[in-house]
Protein backbone atom coordinates (compact mmCIF):
# COMPACT_ATOMS: atom_id res chain seq x y z
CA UNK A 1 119.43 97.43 125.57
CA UNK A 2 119.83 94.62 123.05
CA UNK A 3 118.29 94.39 119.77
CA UNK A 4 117.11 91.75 117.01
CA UNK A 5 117.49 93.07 113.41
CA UNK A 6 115.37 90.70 111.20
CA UNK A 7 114.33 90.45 107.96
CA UNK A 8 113.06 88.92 104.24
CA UNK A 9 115.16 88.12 101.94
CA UNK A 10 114.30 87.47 97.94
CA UNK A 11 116.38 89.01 95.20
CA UNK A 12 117.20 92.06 96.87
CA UNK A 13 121.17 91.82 96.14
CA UNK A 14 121.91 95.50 94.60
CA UNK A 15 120.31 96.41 98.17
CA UNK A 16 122.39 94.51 100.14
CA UNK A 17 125.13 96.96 100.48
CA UNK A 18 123.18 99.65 101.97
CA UNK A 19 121.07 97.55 104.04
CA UNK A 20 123.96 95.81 106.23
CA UNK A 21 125.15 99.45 106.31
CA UNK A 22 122.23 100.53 107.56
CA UNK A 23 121.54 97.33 110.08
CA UNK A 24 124.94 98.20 111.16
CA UNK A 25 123.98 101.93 111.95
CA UNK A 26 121.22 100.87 113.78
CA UNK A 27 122.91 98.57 115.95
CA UNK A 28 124.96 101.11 117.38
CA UNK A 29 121.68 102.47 119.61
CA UNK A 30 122.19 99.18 121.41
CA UNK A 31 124.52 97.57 123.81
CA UNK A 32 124.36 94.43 121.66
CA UNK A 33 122.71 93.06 118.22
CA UNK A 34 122.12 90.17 116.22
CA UNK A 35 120.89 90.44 112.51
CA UNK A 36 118.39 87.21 111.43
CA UNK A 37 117.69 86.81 107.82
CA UNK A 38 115.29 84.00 106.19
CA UNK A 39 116.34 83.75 102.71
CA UNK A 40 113.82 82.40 100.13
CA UNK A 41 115.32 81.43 96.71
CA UNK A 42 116.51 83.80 94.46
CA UNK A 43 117.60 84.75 90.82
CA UNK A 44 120.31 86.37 91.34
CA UNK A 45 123.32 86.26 93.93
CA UNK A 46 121.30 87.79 97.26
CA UNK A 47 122.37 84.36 99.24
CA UNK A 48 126.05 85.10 98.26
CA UNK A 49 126.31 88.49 99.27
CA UNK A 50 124.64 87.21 102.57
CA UNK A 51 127.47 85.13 103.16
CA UNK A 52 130.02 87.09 102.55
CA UNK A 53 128.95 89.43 105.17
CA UNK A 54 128.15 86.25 107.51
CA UNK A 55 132.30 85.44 106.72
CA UNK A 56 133.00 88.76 107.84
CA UNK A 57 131.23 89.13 110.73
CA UNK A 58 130.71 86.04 112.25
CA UNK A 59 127.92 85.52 115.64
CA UNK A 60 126.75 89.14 114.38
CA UNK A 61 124.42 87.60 111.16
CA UNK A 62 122.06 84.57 111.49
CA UNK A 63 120.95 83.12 108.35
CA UNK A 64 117.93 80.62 107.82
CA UNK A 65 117.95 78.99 104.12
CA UNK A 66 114.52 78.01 102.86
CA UNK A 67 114.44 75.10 101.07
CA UNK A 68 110.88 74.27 100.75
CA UNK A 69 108.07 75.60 98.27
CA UNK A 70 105.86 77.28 100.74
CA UNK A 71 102.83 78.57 98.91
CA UNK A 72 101.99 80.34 95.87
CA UNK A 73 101.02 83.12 97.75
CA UNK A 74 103.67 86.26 98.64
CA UNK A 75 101.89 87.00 101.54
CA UNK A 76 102.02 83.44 103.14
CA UNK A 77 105.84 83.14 102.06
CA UNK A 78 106.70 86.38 103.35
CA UNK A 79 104.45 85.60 106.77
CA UNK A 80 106.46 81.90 106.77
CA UNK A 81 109.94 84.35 106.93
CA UNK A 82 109.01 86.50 109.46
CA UNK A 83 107.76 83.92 111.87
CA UNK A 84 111.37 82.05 110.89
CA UNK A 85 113.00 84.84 112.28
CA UNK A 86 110.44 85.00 115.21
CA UNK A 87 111.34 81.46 116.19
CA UNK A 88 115.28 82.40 116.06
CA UNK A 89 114.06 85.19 118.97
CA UNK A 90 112.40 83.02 121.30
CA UNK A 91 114.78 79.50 121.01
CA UNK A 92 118.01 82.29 121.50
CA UNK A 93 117.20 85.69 122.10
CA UNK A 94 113.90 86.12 123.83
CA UNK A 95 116.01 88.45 126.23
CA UNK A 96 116.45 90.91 124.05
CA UNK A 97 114.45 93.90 124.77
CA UNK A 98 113.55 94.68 120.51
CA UNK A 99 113.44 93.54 117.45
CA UNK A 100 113.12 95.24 114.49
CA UNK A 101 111.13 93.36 111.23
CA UNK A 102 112.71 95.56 108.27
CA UNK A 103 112.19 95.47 104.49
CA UNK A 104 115.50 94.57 102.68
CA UNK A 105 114.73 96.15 99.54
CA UNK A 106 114.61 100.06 98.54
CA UNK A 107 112.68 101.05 101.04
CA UNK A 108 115.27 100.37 103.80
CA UNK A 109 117.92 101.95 101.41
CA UNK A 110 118.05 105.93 102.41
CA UNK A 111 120.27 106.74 104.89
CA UNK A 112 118.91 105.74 107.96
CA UNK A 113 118.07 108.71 110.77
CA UNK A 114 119.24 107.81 113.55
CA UNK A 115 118.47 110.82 116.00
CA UNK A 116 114.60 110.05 115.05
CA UNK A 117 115.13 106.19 115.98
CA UNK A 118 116.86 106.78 118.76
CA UNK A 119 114.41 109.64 120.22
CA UNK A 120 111.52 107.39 119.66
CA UNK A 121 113.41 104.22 121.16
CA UNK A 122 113.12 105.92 124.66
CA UNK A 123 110.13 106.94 124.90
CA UNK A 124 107.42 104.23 126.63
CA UNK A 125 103.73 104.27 125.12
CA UNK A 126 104.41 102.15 122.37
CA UNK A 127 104.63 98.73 122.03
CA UNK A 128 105.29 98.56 118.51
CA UNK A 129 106.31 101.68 116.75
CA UNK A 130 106.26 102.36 112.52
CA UNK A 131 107.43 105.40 110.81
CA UNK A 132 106.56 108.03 108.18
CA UNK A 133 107.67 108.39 104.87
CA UNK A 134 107.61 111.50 102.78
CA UNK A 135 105.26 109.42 101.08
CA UNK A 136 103.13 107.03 103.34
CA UNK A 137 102.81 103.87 100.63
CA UNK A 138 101.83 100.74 102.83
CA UNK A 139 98.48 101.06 103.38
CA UNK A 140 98.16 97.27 102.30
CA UNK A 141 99.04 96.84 106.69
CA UNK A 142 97.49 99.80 107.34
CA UNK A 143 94.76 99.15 110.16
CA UNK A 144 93.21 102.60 111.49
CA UNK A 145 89.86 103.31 112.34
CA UNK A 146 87.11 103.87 110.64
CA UNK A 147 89.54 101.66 108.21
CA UNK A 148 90.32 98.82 110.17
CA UNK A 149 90.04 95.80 107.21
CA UNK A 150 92.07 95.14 104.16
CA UNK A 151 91.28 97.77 101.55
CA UNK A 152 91.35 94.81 98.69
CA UNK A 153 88.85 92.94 100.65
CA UNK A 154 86.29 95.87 99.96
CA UNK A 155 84.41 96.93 96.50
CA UNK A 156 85.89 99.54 94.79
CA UNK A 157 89.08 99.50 96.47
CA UNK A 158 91.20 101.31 94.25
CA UNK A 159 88.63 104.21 95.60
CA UNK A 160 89.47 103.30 99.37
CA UNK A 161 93.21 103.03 98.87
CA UNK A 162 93.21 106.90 97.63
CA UNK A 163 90.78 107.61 100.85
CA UNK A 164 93.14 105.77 103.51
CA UNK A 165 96.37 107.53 101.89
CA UNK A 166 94.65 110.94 102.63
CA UNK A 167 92.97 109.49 105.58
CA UNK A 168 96.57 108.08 106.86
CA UNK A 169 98.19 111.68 105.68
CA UNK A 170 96.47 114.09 107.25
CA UNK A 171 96.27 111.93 110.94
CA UNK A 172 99.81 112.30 110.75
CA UNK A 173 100.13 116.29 109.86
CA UNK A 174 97.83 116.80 112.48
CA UNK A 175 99.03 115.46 115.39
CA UNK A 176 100.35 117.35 118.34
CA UNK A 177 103.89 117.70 119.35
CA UNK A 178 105.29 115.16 120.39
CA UNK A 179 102.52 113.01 120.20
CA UNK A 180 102.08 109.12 118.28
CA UNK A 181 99.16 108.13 116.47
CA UNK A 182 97.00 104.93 117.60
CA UNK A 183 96.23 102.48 115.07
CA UNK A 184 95.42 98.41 114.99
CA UNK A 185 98.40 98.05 112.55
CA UNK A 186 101.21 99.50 110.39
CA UNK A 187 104.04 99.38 108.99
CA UNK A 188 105.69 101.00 105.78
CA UNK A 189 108.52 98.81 105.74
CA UNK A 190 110.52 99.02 109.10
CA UNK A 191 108.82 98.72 112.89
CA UNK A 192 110.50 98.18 116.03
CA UNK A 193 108.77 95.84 118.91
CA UNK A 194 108.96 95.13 122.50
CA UNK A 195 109.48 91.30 122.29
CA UNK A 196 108.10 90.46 125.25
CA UNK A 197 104.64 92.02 123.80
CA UNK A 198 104.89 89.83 120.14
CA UNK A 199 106.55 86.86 121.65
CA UNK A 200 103.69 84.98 121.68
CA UNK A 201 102.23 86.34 118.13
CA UNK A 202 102.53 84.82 114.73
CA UNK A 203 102.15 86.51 110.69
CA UNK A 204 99.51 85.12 109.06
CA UNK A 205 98.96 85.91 104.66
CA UNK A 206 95.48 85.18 105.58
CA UNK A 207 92.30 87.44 106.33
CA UNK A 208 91.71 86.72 109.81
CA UNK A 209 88.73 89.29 110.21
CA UNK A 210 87.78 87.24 113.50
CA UNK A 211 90.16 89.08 115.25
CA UNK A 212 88.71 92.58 114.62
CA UNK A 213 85.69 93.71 117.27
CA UNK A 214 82.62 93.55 115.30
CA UNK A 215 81.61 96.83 115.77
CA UNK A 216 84.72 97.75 114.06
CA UNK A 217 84.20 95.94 111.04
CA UNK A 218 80.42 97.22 111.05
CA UNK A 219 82.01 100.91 110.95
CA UNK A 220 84.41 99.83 108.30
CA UNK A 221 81.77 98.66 105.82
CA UNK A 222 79.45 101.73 106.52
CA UNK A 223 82.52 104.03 105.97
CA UNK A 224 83.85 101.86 102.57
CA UNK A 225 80.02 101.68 101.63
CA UNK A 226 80.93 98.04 100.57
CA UNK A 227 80.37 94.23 102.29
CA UNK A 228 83.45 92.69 103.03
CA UNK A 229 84.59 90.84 99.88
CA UNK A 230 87.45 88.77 98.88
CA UNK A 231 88.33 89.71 95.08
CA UNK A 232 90.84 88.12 92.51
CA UNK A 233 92.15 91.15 91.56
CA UNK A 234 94.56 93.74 93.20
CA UNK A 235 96.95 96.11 92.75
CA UNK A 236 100.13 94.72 90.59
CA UNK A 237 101.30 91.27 91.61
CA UNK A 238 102.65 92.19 95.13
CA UNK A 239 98.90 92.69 96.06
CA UNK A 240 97.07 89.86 94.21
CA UNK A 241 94.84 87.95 96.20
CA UNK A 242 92.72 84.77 95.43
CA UNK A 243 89.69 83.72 96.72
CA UNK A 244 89.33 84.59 100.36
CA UNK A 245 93.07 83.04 100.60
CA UNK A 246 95.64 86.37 100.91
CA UNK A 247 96.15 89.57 103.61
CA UNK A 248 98.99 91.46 104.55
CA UNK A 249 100.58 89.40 107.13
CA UNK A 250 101.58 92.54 109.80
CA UNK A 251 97.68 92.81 109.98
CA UNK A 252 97.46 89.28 111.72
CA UNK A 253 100.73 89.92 113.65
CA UNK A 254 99.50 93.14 114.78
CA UNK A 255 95.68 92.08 115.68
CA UNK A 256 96.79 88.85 117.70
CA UNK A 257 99.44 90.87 120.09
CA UNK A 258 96.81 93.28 120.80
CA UNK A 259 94.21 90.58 121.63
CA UNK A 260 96.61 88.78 123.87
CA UNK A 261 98.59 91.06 125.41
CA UNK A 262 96.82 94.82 124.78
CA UNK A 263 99.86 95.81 122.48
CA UNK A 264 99.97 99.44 121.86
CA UNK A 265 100.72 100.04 118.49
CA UNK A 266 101.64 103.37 116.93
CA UNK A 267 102.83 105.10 113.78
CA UNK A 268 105.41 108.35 114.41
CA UNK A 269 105.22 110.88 111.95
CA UNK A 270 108.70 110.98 111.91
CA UNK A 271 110.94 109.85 108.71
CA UNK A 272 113.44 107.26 109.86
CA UNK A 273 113.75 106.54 105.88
């Protein structure tokens, strides 16, 4: 099995350390690995520390340097990043098996649990696979029925963020042995994909609600008690949208492989971090 490791980089240097440790872990489930990295500019010495590691293991890390302003927007930078990496895959790579989109930040920082990873890795009805946290925090990608839109993009969404978390928590308690839960998209800062299933996909920082069955949305709304909105306020800065301009760019990712190629995607209730 062979494995791409990618992700965003942006000020994330006292991180480093313990990410490349933990890439590194992760790399030994597979017969080979690559790490990608796109690197947005940074305050403080994140591209350094990149290429130090690059120095010492060179043909392990590969390293894309954005020079261009790319929007305003976090969620169209970070989307720009990821589909960076994604580009890497298919020009050199597109015959490896995985990849794995991680954050680089704390999130990614634990020690890693590898005998959870490498259970799930084998098993075959997922196409794309997220994890549990003692704490399940990303419901900003979260797409699950009844909640299948972006919470922000809803009135009174401070309201519906505290529903999905319990919503999201108790779908996980519950579930059978041994079993994954279904959802339209997730994922809480690590995920692992069959490439062959995303190859064709792209992020996208915008709401793209077109690619959500009606009836879905219809069942959202009712459930939300809200019409769809687009508000200019969020949640702290990492979740500020404008206008009808901003989304979590895994929903997009997530929504198009499952249009065009019936991706299965799944959350474990396991804790890899």
């Amino acid at each position: 099995m062979k494995c791409c490791i990618c992700g965003a980089v942006k000020n994330v240097a006292q991180f480093l350390d313990k990410i490349f440790e933990n890439m590194e872990k992760i790399g030994t489930l597979f017969d080979e690995y690559v790490i990608i990295l796109c690197y947005d500019n940074s305050s403080d010495d994140t591209l350094q520390k990149i290429k130090n590691y690059q120095l010492a293991h060179p043909n392990k890390l590969f390293l894309y340097v954005n020079k261009i302003e790319i929007s305003r927007f976090r969620t169209r930078r970070l989307a720009y990043a990821r589909n960076c990496c994604l580009e890497l895959i298919k020009s050199q790579f597109s015959n490896y098996e995985f990849f794995i989109m991680m954050d680089c930040d704390d999130v990614c920082s634990n020690d890693v649990n590898l005998n959870v990873l490498n259970r799930n890795l084998r098993r075959n009805d997922w196409d794309a696979l997220s994890f549990n946290k003692s704490y399940y925090y990303d419901i900003w990608a979260l797409s699950i029925r009844p909640y299948i839109f972006s919470f922000l993009h809803f009135n009174n969404f401070e309201k519906i963020n505290t529903n999905m978390n319990k919503y999201i928590t108790q779908a996980l308690n519950k579930l059978p042995p041994n079993r994954l839960l279904k959802c339209m998209s997730a994922f809480n800062g690590f995920a692992i994909y069959r490439t062959q299933k995303f190859i064709n996909c792209k992020y996208d920082g915008r709401p793209r609600p077109e690619l959500i069955p009606i009836p879905f949305l219809i069942q959202n709304i009712k459930v939300n008690k809200s019409p769809i909105v687009y508000t200019t306020t969020g949640i702290g800065s990492q979740y500020e949208v404008n206008g009808k301009y901003e989304d979590c760019e895994h929903r997009v990712f997530h929504l198009e492989a499952i249009k065009k190629n019936n991706a299965r995607i799944r959350i474990s209730p396991e804790i890899v971090f």
